[in-house]
N, C-alpha and C. Protein backbone atom coordinates (compact mmCIF):
# COMPACT_ATOMS: atom_id res chain seq x y z
N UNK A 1 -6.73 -13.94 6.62
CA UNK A 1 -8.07 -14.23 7.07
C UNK A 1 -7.99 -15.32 8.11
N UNK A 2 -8.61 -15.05 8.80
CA UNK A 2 -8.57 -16.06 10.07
C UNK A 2 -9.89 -16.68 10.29
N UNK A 3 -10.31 -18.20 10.55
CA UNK A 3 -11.18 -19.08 10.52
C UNK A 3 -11.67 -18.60 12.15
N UNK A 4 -12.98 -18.52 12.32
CA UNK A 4 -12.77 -18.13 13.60
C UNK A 4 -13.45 -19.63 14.23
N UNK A 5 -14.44 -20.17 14.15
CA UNK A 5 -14.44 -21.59 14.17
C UNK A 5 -12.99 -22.21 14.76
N UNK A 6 -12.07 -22.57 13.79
CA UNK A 6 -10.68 -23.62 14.50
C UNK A 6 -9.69 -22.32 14.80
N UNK A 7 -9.96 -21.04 14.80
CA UNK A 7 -8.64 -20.62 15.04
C UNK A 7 -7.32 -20.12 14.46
N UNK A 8 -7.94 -20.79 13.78
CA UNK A 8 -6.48 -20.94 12.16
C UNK A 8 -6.41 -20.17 11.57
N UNK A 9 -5.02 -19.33 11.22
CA UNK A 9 -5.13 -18.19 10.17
C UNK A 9 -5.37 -19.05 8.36
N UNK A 10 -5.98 -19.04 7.96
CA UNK A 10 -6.03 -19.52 6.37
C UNK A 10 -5.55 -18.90 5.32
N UNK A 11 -5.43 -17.76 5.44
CA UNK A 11 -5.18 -16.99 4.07
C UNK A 11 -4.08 -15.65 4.62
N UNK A 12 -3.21 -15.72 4.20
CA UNK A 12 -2.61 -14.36 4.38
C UNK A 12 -1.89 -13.46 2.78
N UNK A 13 -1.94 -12.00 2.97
CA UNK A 13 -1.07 -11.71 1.91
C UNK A 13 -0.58 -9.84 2.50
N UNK A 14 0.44 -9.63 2.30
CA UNK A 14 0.88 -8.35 2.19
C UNK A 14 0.28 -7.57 1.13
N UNK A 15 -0.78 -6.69 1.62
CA UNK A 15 -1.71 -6.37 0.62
C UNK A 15 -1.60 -4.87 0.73
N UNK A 16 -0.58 -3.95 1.25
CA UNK A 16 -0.62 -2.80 1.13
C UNK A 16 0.99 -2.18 1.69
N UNK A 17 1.63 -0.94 1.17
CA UNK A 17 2.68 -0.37 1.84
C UNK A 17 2.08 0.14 3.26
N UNK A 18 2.24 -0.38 4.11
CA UNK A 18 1.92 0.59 5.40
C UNK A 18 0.24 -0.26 5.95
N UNK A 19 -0.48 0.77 6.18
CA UNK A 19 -1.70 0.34 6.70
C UNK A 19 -2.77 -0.42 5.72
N UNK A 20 -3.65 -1.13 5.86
CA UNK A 20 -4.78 -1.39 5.40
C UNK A 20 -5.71 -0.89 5.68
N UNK A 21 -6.55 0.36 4.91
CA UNK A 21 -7.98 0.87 5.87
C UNK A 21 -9.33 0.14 5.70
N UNK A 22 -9.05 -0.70 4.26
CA UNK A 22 -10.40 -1.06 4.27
C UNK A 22 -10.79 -2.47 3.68
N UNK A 23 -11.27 -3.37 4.03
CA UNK A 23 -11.79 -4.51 3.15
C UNK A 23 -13.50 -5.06 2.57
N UNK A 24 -13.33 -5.47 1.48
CA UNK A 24 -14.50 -6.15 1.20
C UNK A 24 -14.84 -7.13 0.79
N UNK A 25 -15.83 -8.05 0.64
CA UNK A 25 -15.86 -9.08 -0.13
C UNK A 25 -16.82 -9.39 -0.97
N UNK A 26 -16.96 -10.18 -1.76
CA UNK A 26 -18.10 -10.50 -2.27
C UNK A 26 -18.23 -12.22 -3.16
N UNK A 27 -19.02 -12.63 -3.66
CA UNK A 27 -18.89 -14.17 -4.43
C UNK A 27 -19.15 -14.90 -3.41
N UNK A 28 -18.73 -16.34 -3.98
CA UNK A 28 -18.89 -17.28 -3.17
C UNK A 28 -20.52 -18.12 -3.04
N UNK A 29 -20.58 -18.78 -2.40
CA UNK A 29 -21.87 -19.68 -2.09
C UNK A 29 -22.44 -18.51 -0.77
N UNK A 30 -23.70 -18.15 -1.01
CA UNK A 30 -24.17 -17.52 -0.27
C UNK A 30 -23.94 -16.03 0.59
N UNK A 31 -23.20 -15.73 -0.52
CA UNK A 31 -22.83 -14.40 -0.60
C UNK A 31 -22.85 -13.74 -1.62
N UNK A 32 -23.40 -13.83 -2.66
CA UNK A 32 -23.58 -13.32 -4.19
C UNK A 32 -23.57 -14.31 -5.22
N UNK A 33 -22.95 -13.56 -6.63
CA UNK A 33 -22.69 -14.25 -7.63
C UNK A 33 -21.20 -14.57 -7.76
N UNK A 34 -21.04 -15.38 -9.16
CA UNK A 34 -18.92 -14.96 -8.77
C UNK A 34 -18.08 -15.42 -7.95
N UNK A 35 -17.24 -15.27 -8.66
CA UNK A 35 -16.04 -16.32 -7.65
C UNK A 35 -15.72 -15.44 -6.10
N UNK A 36 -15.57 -15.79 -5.50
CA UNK A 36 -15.17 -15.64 -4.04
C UNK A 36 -13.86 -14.60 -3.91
N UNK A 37 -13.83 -12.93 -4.32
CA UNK A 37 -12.82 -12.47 -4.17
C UNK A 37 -13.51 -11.47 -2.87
N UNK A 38 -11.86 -10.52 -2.99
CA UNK A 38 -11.55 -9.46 -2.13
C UNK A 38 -11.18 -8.00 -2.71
N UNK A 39 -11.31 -7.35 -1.99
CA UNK A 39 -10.97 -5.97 -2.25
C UNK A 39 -10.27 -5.15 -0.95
N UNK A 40 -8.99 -4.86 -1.13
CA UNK A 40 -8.97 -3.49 0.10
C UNK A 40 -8.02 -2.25 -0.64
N UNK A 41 -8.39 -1.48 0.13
CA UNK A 41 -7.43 -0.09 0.43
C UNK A 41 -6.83 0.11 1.20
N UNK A 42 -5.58 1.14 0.81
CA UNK A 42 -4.99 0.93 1.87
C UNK A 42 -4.34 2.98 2.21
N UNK A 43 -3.58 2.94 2.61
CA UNK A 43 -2.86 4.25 2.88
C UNK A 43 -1.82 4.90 1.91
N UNK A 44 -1.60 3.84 1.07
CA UNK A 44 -0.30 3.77 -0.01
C UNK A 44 -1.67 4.41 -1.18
N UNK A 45 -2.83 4.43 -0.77
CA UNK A 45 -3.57 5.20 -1.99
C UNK A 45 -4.00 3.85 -3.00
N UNK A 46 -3.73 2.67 -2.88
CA UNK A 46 -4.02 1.73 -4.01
C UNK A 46 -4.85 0.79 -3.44
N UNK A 47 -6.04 0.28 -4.45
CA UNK A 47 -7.07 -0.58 -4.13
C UNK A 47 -6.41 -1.85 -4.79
N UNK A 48 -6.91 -2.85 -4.25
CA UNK A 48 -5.87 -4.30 -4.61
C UNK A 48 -7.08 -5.52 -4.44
N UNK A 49 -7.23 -5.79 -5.79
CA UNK A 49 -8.57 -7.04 -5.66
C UNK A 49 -7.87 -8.36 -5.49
N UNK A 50 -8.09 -9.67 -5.04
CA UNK A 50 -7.47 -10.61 -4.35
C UNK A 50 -8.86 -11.56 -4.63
N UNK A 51 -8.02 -12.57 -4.81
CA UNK A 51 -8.30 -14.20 -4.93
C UNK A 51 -7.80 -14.73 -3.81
N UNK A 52 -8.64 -15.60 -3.10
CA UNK A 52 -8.24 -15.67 -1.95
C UNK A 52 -7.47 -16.86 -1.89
N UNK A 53 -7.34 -17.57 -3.33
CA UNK A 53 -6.71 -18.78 -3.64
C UNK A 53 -5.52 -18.32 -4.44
N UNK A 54 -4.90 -17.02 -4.36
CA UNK A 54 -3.67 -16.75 -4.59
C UNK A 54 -2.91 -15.65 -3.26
N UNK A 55 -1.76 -15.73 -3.52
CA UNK A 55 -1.53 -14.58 -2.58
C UNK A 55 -0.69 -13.02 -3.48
N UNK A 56 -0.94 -12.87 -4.49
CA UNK A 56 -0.70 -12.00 -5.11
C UNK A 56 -1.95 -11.10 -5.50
N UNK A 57 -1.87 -10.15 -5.20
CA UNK A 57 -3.27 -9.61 -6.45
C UNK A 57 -3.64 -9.83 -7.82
N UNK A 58 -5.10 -10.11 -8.00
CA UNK A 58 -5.45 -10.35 -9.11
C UNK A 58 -5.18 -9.03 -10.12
N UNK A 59 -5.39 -7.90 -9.46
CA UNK A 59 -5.51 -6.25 -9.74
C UNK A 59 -5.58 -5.40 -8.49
N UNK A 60 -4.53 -4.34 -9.79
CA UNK A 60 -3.92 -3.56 -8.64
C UNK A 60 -3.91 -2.02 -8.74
N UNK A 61 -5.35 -1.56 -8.59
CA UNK A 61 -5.30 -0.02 -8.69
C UNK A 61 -4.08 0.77 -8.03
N UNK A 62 -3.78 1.52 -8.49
CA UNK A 62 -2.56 2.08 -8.09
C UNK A 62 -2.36 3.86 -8.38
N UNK A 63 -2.28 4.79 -7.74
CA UNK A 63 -2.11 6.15 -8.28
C UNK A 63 -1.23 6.78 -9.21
N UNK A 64 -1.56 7.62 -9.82
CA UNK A 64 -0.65 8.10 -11.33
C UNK A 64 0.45 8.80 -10.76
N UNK A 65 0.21 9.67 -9.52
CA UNK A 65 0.86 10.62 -8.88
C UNK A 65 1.49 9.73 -7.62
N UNK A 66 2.92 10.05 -7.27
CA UNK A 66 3.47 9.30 -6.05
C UNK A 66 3.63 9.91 -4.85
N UNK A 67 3.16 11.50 -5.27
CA UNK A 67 3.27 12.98 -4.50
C UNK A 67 1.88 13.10 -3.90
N UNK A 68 2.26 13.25 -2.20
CA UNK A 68 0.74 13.50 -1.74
C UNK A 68 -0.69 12.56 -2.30
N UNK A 69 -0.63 11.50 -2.30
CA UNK A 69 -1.10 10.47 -2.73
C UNK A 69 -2.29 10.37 -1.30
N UNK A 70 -3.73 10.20 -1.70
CA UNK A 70 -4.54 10.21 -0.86
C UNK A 70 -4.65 8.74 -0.55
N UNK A 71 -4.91 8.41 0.95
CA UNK A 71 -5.50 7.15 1.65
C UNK A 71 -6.44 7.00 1.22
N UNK A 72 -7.30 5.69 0.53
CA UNK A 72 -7.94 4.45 0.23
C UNK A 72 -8.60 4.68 2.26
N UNK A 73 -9.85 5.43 2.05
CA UNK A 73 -10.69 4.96 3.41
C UNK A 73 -11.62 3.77 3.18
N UNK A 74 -12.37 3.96 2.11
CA UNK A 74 -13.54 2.66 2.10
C UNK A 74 -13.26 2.66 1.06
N UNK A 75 -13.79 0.87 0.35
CA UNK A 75 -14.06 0.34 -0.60
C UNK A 75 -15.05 -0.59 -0.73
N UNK A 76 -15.65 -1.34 -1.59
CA UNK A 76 -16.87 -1.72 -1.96
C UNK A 76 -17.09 -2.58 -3.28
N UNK A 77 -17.78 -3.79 -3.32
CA UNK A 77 -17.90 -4.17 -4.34
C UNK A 77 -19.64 -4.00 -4.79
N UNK A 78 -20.20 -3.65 -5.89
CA UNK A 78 -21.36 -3.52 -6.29
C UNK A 78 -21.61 -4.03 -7.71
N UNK A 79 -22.62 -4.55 -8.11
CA UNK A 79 -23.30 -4.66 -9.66
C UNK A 79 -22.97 -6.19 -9.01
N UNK A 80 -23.05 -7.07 -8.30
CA UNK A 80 -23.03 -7.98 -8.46
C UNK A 80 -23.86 -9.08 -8.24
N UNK A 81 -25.21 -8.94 -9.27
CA UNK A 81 -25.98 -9.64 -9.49
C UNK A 81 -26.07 -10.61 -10.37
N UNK A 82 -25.04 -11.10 -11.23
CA UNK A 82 -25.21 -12.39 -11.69
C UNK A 82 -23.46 -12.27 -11.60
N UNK A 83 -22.94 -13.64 -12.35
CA UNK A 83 -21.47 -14.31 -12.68
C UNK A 83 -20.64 -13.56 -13.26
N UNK A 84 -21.74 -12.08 -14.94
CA UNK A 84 -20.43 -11.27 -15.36
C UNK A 84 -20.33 -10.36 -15.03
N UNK A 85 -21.21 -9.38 -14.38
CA UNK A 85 -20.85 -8.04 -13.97
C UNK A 85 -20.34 -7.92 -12.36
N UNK A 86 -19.59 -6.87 -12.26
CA UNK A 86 -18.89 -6.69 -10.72
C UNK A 86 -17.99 -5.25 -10.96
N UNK A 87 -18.28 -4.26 -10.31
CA UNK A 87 -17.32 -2.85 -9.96
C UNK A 87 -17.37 -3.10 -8.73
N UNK A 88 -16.02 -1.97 -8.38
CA UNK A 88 -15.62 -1.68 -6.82
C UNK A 88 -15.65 -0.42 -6.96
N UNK A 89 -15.84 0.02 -6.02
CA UNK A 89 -16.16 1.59 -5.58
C UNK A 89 -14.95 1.92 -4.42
N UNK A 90 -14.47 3.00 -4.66
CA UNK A 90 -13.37 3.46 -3.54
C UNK A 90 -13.34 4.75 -3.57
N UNK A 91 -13.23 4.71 -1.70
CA UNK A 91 -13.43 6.14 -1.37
C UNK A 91 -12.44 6.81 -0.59
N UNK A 92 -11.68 7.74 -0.88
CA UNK A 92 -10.08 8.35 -0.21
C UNK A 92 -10.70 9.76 0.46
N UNK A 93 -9.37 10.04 1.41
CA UNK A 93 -9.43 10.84 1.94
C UNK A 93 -9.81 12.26 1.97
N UNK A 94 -9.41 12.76 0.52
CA UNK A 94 -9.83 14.23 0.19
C UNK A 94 -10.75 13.91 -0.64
N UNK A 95 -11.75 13.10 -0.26
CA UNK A 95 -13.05 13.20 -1.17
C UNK A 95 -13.57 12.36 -2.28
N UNK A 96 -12.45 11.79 -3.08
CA UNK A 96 -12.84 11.34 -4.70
C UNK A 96 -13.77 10.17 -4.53
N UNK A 97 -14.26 9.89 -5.23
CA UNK A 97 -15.49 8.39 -5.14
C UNK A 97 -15.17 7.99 -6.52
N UNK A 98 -14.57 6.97 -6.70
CA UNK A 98 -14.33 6.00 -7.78
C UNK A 98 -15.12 4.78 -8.22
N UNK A 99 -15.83 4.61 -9.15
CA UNK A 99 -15.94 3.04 -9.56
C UNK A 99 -15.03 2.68 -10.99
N UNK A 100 -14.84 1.33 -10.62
CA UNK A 100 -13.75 0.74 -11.42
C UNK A 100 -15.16 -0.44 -12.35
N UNK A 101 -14.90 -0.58 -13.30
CA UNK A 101 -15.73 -1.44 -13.83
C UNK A 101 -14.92 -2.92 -14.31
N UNK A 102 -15.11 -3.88 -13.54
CA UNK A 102 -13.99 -5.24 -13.49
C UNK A 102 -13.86 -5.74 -15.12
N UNK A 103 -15.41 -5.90 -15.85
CA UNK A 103 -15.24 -6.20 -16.64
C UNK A 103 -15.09 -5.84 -18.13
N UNK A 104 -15.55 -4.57 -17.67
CA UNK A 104 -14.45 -3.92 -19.46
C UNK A 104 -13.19 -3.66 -18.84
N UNK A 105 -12.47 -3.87 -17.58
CA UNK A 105 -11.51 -2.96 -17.04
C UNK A 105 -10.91 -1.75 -17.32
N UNK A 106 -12.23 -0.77 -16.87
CA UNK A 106 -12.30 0.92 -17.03
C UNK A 106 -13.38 1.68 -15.92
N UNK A 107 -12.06 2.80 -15.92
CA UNK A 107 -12.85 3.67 -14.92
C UNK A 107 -13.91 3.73 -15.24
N UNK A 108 -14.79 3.99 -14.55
CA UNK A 108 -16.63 3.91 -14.99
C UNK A 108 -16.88 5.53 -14.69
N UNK A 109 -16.91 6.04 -13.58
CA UNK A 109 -17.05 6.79 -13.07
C UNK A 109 -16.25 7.45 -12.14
N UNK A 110 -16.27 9.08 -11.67
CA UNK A 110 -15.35 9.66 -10.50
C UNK A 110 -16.07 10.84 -10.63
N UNK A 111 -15.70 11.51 -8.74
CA UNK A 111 -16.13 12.59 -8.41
C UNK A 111 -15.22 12.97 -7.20
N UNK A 112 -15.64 14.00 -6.59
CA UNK A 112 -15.11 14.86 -5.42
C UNK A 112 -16.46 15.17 -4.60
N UNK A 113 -16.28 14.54 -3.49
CA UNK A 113 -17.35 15.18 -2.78
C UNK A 113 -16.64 16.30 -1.56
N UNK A 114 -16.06 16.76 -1.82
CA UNK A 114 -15.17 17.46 -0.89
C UNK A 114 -15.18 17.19 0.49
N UNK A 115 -15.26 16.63 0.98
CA UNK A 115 -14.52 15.63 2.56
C UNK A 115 -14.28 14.37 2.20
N UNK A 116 -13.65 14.18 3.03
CA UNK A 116 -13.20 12.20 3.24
C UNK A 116 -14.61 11.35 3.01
N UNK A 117 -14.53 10.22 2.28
CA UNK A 117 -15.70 9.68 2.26
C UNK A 117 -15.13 8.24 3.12
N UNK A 118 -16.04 7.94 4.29
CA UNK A 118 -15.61 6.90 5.22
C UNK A 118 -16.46 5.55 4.99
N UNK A 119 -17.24 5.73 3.92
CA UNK A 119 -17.96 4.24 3.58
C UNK A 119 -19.01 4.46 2.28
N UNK A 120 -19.15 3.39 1.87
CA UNK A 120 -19.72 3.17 0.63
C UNK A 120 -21.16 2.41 0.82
């Protein structure tokens, strides 16, 4: 992440094999509820939530299958109207629409909309 103010890169992390397609954020002072994280996707097919005060992932969606593994186009954080609730939503290439539910940590929901879904 780069400060655009001074210039300065502040935060960095290797957050995907290959490309990154997508990021999000949410928390913080004047941006929601909740601590101040991240979310992206990437091409390697895995969504990766991030603390921006670590450089490892907090969580690390990852595919069951290593074969033909679909690109992570968009992702999304939603439900985040107070401190305990928060899902991410992710959307890949051949279609699937995922929400992850942070705090029971369980799939919530999935579908196929049969094309690429390019945003949430």
């Amino acid at each position: 992440m780069l400060d655009l103010e001074k210039q300065k890169l502040f935060w960095q992390a290797k957050a995907h094999e290959g490309i990154s397609n997508c990021v999000d954020g949410a928390g913080a002072e004047g941006c929601g509820y909740g601590p101040c994280e991240l979310v992206t996707g990437g091409r390697d097919g895995c969504v990766r939530l991030w603390d921006p005060r670590q450089n490892a992932p907090v969580l690390s969606l990852e595919p069951v299958e290593k074969e033909l593994v679909p690109d992570c186009w968009s992702v999304a954080f939603g439900n985040a109207h107070n401190t305990e609730e928060r899902v991410i939503a992710s959307g890949y290439d051949n279609g699937d629409v995922k929400i992850f539910d942070l705090r029971q940590n369980m799939l919530l929901w999935e579908t196929n909309l049969k094309n690429g879904v390019c945003g949430l």
